[in-house]
C-alpha atoms as a PDB file:
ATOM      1  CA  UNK A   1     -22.926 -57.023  -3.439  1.00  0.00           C
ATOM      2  CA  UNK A   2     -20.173 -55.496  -5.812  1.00  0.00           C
ATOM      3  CA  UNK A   3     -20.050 -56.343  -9.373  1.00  0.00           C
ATOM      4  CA  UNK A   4     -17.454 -58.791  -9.349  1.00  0.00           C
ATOM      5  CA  UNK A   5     -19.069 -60.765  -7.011  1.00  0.00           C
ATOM      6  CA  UNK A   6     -22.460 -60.901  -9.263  1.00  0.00           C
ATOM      7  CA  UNK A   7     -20.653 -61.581 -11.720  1.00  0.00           C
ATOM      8  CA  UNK A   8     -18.854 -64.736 -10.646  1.00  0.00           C
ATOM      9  CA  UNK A   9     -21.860 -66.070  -8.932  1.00  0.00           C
ATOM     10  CA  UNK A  10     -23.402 -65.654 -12.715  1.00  0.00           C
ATOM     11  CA  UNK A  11     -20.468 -66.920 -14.141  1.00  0.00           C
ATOM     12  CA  UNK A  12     -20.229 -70.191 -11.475  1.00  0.00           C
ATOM     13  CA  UNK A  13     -24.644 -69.953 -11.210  1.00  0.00           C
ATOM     14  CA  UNK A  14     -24.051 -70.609  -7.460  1.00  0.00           C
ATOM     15  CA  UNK A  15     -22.942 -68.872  -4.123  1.00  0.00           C
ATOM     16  CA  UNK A  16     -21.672 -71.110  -1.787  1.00  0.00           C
ATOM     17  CA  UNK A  17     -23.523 -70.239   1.748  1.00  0.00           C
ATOM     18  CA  UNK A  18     -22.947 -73.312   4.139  1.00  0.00           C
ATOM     19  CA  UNK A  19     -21.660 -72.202   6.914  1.00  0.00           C
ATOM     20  CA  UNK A  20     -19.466 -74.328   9.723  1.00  0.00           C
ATOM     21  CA  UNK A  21     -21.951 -75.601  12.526  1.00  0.00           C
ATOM     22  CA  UNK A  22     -25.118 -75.982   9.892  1.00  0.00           C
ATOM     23  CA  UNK A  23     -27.457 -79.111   9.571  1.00  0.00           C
ATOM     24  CA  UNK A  24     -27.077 -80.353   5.977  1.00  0.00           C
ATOM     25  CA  UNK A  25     -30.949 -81.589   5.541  1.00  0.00           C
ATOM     26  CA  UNK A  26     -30.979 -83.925   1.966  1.00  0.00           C
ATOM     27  CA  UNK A  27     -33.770 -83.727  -0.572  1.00  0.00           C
ATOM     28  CA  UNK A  28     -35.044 -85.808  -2.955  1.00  0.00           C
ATOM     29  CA  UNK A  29     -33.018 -83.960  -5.659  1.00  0.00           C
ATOM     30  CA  UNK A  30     -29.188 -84.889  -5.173  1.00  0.00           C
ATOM     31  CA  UNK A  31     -28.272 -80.895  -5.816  1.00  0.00           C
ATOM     32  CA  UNK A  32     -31.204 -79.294  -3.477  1.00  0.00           C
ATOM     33  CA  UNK A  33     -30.637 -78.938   0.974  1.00  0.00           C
ATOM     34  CA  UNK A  34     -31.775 -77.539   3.238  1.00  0.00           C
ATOM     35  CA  UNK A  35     -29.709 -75.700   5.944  1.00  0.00           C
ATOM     36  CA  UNK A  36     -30.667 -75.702   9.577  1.00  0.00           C
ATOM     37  CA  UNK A  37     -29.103 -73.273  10.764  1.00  0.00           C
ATOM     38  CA  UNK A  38     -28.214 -72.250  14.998  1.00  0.00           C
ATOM     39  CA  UNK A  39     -30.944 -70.746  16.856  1.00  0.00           C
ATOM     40  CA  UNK A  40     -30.236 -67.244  18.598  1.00  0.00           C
ATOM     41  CA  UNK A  41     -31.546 -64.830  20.857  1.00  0.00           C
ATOM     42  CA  UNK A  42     -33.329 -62.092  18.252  1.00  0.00           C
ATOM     43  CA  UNK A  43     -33.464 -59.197  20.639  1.00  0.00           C
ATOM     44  CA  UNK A  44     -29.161 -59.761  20.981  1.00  0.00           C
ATOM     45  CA  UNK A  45     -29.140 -60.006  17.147  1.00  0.00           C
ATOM     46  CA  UNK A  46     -31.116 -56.542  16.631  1.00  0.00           C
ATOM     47  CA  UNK A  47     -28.705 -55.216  19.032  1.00  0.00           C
ATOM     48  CA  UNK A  48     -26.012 -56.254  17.462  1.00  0.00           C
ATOM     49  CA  UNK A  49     -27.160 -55.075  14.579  1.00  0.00           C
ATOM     50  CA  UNK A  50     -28.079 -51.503  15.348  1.00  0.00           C
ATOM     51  CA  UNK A  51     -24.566 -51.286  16.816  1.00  0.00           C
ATOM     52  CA  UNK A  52     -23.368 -52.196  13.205  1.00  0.00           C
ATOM     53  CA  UNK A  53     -25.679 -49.617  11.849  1.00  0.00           C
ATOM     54  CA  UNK A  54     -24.342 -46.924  13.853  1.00  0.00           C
ATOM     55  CA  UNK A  55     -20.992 -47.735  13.071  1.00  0.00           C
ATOM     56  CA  UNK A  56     -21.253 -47.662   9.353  1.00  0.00           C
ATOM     57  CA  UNK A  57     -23.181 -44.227  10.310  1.00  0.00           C
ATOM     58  CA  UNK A  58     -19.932 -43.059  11.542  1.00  0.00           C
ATOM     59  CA  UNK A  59     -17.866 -44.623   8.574  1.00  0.00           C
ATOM     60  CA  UNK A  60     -15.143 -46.863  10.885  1.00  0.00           C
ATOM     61  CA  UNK A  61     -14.147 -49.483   8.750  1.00  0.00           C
ATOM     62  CA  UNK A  62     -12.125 -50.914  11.217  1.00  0.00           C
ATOM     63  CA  UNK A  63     -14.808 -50.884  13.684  1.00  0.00           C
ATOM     64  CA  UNK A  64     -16.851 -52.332  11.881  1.00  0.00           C
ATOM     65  CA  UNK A  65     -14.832 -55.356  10.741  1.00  0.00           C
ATOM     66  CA  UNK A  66     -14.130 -55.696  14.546  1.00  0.00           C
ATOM     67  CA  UNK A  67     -18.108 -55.558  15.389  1.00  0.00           C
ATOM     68  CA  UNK A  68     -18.501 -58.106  12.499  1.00  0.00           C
ATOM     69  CA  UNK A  69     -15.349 -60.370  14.091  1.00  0.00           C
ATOM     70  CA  UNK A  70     -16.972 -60.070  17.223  1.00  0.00           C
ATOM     71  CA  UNK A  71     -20.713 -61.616  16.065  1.00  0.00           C
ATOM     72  CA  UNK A  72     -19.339 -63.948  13.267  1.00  0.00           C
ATOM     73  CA  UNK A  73     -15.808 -65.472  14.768  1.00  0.00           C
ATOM     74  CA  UNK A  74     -15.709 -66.943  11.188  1.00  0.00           C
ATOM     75  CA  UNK A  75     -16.033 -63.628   9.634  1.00  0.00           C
ATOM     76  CA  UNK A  76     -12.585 -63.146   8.010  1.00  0.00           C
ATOM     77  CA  UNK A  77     -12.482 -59.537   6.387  1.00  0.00           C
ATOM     78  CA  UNK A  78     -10.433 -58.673   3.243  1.00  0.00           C
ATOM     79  CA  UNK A  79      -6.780 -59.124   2.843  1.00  0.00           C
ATOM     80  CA  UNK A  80      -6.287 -55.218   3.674  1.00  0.00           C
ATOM     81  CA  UNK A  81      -7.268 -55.801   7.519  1.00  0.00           C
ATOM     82  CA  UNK A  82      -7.117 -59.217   9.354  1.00  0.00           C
ATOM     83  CA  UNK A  83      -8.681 -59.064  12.617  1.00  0.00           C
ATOM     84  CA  UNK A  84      -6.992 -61.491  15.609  1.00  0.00           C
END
């Protein structure tokens, strides 16, 4: 997490992390949920993951905002690469 971002989530004292797709659980406090989130298969996940490791081993940025496309269709990168 860069600076900038710490600092705004200091600065706001909240990240937003809902995600499309998730199961907004209420509490008895009005600004506490839970998040259910989508099962998935952990063996594809650690896969996935390793391939992401070796990527960033090889330092392609562009791969690796592809690889990240590819497991997180929401995943938009930053305004210097858009991936289709």
């Amino acid at each position: 997490m860069g600076v900038s971002k710490l600092s705004e989530i200091v600065a706001l004292g909240f990240e937003e992390l809902i995600t499309e797709g998730e199961n907004i659980i209420p509490t008895r406090h009005e600004k506490i949920m839970v998040l259910k989130g989508i099962e998935c298969n952990l063996n594809l996940l650690n896969g996935e993951i390793n391939e992401l490791a070796q990527l960033a081993n090889r330092q392609v940025g562009d791969e690796i905002k592809l690889k990240l496309k590819e497991i997180l269709p929401e995943y938009q990168p930053y305004q210097s690469m858009r991936v289709n």
